[in-house]
N, C-alpha and C. Protein backbone atom coordinates (compact mmCIF):
# COMPACT_ATOMS: atom_id res chain seq x y z
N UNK A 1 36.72 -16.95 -45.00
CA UNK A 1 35.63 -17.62 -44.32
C UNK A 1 34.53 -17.92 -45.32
N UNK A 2 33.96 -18.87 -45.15
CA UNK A 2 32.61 -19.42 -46.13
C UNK A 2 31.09 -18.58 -45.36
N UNK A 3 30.33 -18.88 -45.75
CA UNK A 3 29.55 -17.89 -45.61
C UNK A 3 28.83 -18.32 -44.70
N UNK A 4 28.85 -19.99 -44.19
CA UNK A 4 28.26 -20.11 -42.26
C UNK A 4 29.59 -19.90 -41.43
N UNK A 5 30.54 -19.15 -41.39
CA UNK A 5 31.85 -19.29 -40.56
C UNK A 5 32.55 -20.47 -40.20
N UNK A 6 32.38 -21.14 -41.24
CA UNK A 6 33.52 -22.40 -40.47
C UNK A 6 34.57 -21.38 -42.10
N UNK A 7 35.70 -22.61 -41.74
CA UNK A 7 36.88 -21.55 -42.40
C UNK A 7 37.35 -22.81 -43.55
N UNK A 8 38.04 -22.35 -44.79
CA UNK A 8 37.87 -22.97 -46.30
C UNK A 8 39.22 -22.02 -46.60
N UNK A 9 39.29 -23.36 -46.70
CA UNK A 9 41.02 -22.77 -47.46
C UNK A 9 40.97 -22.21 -49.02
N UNK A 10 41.64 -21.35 -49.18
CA UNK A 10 41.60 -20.92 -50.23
C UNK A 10 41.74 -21.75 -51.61
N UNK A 11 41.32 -22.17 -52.90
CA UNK A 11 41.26 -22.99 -53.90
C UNK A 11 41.05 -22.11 -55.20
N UNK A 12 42.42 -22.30 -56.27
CA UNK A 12 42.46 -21.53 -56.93
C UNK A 12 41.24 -21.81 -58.10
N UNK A 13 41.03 -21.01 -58.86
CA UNK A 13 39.61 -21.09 -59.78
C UNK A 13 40.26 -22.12 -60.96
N UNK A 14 39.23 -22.06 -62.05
CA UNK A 14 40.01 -22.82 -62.84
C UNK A 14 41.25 -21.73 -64.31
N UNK A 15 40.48 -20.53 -64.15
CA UNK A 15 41.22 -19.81 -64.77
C UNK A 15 42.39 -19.42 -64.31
N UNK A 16 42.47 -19.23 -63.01
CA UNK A 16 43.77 -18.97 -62.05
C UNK A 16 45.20 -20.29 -62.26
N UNK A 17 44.64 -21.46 -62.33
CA UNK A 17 44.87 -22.41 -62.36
C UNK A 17 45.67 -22.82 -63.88
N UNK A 18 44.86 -22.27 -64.91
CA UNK A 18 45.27 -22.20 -66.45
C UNK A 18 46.42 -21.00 -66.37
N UNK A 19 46.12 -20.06 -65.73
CA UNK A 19 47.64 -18.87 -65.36
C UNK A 19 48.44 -19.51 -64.80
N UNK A 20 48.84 -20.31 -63.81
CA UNK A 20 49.66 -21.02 -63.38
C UNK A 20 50.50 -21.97 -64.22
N UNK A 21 49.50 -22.11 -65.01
CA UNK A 21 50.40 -23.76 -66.07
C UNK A 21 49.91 -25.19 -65.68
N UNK A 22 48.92 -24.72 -64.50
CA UNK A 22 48.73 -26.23 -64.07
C UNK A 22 47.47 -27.31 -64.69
N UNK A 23 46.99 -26.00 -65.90
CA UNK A 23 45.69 -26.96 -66.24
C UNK A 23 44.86 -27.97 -66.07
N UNK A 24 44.05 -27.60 -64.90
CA UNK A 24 43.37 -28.59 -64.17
C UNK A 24 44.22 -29.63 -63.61
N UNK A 25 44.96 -29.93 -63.69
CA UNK A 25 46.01 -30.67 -63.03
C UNK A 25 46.49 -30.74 -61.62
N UNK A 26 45.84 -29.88 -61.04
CA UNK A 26 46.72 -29.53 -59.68
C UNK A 26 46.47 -30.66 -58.49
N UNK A 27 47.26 -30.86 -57.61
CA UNK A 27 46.74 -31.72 -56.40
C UNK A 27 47.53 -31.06 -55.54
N UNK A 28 46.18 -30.32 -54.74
CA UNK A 28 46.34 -29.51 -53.25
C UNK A 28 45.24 -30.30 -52.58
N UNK A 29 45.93 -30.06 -50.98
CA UNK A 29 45.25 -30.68 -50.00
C UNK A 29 45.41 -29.94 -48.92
N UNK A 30 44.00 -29.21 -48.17
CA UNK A 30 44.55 -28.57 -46.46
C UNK A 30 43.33 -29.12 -45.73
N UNK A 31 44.57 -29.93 -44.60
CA UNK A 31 43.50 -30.07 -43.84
C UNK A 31 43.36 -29.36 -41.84
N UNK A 32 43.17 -29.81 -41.24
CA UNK A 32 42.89 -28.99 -39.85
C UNK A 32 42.37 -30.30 -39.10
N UNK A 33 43.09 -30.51 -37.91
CA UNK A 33 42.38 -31.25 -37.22
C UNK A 33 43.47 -31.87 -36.09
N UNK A 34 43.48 -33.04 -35.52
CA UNK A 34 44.26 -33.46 -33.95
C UNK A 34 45.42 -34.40 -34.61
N UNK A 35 46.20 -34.45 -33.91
CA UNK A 35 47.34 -36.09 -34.15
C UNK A 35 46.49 -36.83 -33.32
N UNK A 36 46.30 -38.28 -34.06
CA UNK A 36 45.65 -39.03 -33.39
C UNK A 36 46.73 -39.66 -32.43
N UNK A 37 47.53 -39.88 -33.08
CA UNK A 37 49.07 -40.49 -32.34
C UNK A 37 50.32 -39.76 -31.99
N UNK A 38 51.10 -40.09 -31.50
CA UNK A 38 52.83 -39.21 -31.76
C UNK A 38 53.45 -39.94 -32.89
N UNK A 39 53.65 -38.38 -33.48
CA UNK A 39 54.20 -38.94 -35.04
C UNK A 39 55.53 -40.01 -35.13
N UNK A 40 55.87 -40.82 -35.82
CA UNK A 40 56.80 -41.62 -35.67
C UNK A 40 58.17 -41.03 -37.22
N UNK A 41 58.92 -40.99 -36.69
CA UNK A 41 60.29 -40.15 -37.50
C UNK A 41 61.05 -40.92 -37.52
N UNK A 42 61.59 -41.02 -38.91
CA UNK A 42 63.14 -41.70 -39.35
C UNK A 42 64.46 -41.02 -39.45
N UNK A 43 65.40 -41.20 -39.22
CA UNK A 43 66.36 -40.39 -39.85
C UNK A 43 67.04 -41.34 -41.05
N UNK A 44 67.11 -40.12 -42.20
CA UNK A 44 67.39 -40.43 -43.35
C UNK A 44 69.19 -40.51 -43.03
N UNK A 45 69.58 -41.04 -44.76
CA UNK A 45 70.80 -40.76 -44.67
C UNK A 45 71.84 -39.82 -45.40
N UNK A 46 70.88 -38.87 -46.05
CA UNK A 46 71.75 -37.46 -46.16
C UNK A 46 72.05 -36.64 -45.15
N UNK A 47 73.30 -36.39 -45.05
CA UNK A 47 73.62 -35.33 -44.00
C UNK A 47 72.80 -34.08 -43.60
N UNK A 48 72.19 -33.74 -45.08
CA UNK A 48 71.57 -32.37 -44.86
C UNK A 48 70.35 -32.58 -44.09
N UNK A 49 69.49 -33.87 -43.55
CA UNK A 49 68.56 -34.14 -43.60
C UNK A 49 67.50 -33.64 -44.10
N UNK A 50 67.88 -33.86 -45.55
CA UNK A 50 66.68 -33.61 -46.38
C UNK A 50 65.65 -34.89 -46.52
N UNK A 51 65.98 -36.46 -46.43
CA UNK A 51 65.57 -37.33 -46.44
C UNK A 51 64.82 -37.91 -45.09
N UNK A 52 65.39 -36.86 -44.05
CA UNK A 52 64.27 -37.72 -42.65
C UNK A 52 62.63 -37.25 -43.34
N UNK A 53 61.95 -38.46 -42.39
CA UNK A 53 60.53 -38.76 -42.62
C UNK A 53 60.10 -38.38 -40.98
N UNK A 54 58.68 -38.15 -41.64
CA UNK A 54 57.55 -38.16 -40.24
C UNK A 54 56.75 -38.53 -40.89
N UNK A 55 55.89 -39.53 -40.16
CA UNK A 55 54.29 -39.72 -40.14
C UNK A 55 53.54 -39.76 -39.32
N UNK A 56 52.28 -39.32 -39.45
CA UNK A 56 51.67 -39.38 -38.29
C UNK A 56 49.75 -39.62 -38.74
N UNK A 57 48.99 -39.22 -38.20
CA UNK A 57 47.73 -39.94 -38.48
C UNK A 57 47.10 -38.86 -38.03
N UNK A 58 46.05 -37.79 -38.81
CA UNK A 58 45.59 -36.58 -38.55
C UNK A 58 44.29 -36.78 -38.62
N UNK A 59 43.12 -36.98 -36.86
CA UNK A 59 42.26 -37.03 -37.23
C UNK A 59 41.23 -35.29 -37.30
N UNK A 60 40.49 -35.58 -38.60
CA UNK A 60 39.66 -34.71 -39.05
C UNK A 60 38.47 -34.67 -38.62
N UNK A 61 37.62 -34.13 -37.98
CA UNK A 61 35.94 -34.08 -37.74
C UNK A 61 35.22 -34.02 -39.41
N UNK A 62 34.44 -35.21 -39.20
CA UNK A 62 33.05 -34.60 -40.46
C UNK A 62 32.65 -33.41 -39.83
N UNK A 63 32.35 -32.64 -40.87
CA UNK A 63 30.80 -31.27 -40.42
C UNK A 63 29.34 -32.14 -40.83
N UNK A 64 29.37 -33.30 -40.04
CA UNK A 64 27.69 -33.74 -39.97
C UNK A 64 27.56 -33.66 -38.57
N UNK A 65 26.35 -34.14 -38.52
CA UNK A 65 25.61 -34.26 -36.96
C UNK A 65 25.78 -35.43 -36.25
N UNK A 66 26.39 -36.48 -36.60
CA UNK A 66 27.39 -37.62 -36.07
C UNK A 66 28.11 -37.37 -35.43
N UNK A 67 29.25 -36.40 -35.66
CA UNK A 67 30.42 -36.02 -35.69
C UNK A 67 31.23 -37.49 -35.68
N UNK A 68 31.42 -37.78 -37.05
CA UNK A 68 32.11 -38.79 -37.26
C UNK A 68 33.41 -38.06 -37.34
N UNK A 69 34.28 -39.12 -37.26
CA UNK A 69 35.79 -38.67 -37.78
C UNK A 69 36.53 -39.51 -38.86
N UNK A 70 37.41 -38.55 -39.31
CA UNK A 70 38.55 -39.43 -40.12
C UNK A 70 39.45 -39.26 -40.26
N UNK A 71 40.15 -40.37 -40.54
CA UNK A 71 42.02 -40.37 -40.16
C UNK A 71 42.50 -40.10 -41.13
N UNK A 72 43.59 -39.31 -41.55
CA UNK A 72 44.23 -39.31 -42.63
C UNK A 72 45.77 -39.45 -42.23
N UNK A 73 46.32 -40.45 -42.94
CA UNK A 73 47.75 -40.59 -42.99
C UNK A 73 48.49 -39.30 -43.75
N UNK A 74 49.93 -38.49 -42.94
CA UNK A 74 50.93 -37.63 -43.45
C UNK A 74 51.63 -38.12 -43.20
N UNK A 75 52.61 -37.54 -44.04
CA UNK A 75 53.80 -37.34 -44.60
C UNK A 75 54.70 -36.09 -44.55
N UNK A 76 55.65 -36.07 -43.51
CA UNK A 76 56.70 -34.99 -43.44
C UNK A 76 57.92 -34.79 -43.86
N UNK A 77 58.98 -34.50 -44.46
CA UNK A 77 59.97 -34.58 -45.67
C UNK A 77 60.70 -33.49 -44.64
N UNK A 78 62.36 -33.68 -44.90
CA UNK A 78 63.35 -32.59 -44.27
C UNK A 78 63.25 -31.84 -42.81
N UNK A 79 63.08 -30.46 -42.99
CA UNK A 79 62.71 -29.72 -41.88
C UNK A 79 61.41 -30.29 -41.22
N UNK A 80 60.33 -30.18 -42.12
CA UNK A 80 58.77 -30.01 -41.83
C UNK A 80 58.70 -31.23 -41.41
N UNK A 81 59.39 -32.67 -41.12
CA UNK A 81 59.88 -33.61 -40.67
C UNK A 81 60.19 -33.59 -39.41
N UNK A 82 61.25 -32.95 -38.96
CA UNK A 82 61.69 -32.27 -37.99
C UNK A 82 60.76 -31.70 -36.97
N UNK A 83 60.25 -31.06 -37.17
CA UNK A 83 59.62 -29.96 -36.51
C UNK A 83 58.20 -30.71 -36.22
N UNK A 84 57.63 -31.40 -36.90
CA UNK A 84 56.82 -32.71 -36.79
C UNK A 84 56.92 -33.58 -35.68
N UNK A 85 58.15 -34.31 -36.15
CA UNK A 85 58.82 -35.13 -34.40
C UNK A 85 58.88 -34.32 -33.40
N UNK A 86 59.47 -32.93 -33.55
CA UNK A 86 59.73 -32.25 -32.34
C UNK A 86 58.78 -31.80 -31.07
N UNK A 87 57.62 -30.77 -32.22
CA UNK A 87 56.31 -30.58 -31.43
C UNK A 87 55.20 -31.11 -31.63
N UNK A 88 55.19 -32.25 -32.32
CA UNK A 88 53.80 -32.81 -32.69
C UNK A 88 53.74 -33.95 -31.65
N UNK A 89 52.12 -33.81 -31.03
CA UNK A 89 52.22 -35.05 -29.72
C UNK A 89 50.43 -34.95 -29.99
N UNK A 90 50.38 -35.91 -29.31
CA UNK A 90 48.62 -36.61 -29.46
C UNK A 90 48.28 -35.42 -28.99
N UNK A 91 47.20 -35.22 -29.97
CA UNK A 91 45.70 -34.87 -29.64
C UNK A 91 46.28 -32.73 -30.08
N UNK A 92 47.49 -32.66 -30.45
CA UNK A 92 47.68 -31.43 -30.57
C UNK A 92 46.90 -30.99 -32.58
N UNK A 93 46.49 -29.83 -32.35
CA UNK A 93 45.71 -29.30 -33.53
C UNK A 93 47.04 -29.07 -34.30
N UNK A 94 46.93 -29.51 -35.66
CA UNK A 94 47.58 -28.77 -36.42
C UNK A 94 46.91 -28.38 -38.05
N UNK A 95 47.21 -28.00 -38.68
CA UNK A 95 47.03 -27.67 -40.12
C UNK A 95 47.57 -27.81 -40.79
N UNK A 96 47.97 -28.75 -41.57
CA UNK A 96 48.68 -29.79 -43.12
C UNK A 96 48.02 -28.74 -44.25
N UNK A 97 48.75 -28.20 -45.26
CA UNK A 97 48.80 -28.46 -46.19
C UNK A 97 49.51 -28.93 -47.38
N UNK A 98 49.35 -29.68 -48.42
CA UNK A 98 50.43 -30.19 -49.05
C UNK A 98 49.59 -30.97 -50.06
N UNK A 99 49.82 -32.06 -51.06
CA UNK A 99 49.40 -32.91 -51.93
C UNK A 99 49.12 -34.24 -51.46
N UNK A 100 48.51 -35.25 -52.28
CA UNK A 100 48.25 -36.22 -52.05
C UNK A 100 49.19 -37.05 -52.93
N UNK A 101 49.55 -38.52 -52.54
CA UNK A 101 50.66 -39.02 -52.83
C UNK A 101 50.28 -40.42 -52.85
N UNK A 102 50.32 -41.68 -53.70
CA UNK A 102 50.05 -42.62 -53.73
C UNK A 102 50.86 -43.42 -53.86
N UNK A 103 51.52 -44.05 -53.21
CA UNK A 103 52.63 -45.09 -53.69
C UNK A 103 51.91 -47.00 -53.33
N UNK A 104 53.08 -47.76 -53.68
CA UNK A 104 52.26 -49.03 -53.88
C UNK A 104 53.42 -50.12 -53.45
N UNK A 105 53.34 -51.14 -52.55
CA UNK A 105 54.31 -51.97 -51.99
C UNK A 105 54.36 -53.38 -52.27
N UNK A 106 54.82 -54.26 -52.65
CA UNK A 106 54.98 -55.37 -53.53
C UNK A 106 54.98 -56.55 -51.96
N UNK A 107 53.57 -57.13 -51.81
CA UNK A 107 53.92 -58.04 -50.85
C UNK A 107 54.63 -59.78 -50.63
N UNK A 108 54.86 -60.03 -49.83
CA UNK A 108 55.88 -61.52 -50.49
C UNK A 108 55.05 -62.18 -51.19
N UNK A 109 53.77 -62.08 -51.12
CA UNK A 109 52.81 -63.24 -52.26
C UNK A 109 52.96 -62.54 -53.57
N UNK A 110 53.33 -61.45 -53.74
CA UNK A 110 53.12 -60.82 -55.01
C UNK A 110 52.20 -59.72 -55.11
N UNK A 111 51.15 -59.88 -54.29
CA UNK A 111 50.43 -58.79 -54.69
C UNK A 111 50.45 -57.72 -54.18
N UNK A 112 50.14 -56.64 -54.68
CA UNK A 112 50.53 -54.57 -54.15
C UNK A 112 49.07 -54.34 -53.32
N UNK A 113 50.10 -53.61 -51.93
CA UNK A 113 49.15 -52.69 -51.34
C UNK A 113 49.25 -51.14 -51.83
N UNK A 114 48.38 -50.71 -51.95
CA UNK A 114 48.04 -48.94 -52.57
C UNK A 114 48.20 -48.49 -51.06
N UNK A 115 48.92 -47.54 -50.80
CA UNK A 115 48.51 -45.99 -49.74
C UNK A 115 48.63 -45.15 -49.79
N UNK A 116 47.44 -44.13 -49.79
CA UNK A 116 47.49 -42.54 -50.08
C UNK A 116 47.99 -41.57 -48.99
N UNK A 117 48.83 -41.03 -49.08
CA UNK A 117 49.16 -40.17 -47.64
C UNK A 117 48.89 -38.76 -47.91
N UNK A 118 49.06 -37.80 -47.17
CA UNK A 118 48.72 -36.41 -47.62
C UNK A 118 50.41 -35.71 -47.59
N UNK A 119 51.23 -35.89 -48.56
CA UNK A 119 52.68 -35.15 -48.50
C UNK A 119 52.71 -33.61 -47.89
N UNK A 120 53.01 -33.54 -47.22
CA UNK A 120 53.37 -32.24 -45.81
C UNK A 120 53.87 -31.14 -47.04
N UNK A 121 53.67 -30.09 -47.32
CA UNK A 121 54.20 -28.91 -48.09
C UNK A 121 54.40 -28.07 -46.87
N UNK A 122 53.44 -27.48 -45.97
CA UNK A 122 53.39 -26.57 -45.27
C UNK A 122 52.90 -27.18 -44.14
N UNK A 123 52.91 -26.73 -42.73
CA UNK A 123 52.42 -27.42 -41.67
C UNK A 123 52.60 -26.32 -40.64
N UNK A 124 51.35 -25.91 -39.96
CA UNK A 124 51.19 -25.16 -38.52
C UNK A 124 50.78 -25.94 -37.72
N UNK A 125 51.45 -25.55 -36.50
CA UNK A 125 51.06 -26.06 -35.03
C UNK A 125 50.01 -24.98 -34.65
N UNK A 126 49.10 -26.12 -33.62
CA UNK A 126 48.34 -25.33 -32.83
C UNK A 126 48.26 -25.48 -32.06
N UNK A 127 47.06 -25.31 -30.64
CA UNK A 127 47.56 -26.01 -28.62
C UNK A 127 47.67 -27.36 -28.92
N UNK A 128 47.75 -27.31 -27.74
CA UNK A 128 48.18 -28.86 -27.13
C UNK A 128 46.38 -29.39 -26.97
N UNK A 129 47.24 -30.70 -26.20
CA UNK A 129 45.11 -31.47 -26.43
C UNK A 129 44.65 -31.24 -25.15
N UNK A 130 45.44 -30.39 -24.09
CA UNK A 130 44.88 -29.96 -22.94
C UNK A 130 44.41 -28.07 -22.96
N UNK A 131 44.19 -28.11 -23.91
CA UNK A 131 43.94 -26.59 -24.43
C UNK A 131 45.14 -25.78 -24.12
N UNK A 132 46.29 -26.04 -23.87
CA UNK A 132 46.86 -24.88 -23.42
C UNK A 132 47.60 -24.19 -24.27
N UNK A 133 47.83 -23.34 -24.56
CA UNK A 133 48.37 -22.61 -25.93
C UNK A 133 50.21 -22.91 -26.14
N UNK A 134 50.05 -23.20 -27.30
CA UNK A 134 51.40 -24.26 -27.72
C UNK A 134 52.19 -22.99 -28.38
N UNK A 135 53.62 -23.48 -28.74
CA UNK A 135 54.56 -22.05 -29.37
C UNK A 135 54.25 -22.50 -30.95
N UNK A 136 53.65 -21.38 -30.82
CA UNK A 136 53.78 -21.15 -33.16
C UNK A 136 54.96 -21.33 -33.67
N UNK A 137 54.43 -22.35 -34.39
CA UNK A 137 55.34 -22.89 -35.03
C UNK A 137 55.09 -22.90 -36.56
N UNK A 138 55.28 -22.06 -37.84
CA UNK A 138 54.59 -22.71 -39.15
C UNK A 138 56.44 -23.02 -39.68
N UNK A 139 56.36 -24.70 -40.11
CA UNK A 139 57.27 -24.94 -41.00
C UNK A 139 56.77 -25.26 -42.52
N UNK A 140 57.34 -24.86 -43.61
CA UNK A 140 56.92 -24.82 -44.74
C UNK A 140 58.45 -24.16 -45.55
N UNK A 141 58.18 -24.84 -47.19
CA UNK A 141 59.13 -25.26 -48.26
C UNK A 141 60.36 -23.29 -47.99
N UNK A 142 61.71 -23.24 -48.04
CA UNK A 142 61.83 -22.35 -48.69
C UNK A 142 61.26 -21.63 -49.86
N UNK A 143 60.47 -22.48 -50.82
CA UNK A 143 59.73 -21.66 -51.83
C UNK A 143 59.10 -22.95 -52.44
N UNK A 144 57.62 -22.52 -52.32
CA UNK A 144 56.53 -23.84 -52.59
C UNK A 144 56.66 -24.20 -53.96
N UNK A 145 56.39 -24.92 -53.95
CA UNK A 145 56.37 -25.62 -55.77
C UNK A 145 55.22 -24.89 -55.98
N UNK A 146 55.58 -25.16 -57.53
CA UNK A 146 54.45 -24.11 -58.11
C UNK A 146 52.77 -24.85 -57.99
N UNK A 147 52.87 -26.02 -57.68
CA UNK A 147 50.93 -27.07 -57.87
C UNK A 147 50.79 -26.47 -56.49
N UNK A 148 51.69 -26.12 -55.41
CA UNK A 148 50.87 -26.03 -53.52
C UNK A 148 50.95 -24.68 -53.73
N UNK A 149 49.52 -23.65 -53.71
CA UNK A 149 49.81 -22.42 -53.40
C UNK A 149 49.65 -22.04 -52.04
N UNK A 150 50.77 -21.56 -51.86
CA UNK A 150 51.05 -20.75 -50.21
C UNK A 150 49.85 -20.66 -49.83
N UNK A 151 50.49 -20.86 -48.45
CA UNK A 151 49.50 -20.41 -47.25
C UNK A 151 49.42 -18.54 -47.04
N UNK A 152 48.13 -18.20 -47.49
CA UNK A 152 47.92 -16.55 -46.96
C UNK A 152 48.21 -16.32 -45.56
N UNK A 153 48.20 -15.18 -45.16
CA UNK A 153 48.36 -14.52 -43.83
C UNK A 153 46.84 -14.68 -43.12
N UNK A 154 45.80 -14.68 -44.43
CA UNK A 154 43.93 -14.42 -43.84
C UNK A 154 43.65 -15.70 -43.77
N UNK A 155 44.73 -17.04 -44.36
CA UNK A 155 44.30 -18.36 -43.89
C UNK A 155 44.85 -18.62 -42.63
N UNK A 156 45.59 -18.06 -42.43
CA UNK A 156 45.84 -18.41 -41.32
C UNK A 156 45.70 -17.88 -40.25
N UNK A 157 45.01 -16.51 -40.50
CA UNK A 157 44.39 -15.36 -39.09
C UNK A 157 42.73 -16.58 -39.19
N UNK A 158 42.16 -17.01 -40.44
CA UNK A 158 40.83 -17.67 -40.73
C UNK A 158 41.26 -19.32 -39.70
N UNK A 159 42.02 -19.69 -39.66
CA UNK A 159 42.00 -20.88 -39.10
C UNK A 159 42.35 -20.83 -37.67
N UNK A 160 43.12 -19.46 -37.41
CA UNK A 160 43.01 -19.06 -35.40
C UNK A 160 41.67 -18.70 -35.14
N UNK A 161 40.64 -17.87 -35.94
CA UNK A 161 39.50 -17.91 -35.68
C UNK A 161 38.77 -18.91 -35.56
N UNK A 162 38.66 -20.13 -36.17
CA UNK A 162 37.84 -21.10 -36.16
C UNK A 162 38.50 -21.99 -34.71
N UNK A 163 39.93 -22.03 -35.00
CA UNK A 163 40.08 -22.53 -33.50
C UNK A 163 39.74 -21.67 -32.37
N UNK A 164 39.00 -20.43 -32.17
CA UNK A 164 39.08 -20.05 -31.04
C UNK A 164 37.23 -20.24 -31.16
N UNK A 165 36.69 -20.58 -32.19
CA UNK A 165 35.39 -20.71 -31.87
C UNK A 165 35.07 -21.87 -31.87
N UNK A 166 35.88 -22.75 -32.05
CA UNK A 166 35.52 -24.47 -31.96
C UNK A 166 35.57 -24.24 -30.20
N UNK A 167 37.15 -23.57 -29.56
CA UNK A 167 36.93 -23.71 -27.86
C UNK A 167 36.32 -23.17 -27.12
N UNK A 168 35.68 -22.13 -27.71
CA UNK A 168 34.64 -21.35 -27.22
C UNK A 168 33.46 -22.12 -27.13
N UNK A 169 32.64 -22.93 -28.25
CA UNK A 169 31.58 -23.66 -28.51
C UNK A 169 31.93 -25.25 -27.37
């Protein structure tokens, strides 16, 4: 927890970071917030379905006094794909973490569109958008690459707390 109680994902230092190998290099991303939409899923064409996709559109609250919002486009890969299509439906809370990913698409005039998505490493479910308490679900890598460091046990006892004081408030 940060020191007004909203909840901050853990971020390794920069020396932690030089122990790793990743020398300033790293690209982690966690975020918290609603499906704006129902995610839309492909099925790939490896058997193992390691290649199905999910995307979906995760909106985030600013912490200003607006309460603006913002959308961020994901990205779900294999299982965490899966489990994406399965229980992810509008307006349900979840928690992404994973990297940011930029790819670029060649349009018939020639020129490239850029889009940044947030690539899914780890992903928890939370209720539904009628508050009612949804089945836990965390899907995440058999073993994270070494740039996404795991999700703790206190990030994730830290992010049931903040959801139970966002429904409380």
């Amino acid at each position: 927890m940060c020191e007004d109680g909203i909840f901050c994902p853990y971020t390794p230092t920069a020396l932690e970071a030089q122990e790793r190998g990743l020398k300033m290099n790293f690209n982690t991303v966690t975020l918290a917030g609603r499906l704006a939409a129902a995610p839309m899923w492909t099925k790939g064409k490896k058997e193992d379905g390691s290649d199905d996709r999910c995307w979906a559109r995760l909106a985030v609250n600013r912490p200003t006094k607006d309460k603006a919002v913002d959308f961020f486009p994901i990205c779900a890969w294999g299982a965490r794909a899966r489990v994406l299509a399965k229980f992810g439906k509008k307006g349900k809370i979840i928690l992404v973490h994973g990297t940011l990913r930029t790819t670029s698409k060649l349009r018939p005039d020639g020129t490239r569109d850029n889009y940044t998505e947030v690539s899914v490493g780890e992903i928890i479910l939370g209720e539904d958008a009628k508050g009612a308490p949804a089945q836990s679900v965390v899907a995440a890598p058999a073993a994270a690459p070494p740039a996404i460091p795991a999700l703790t046990p206190e990030m994730v006892e830290a992010f049931a707390k903040a959801l139970a004081a966002q429904k409380a408030s």
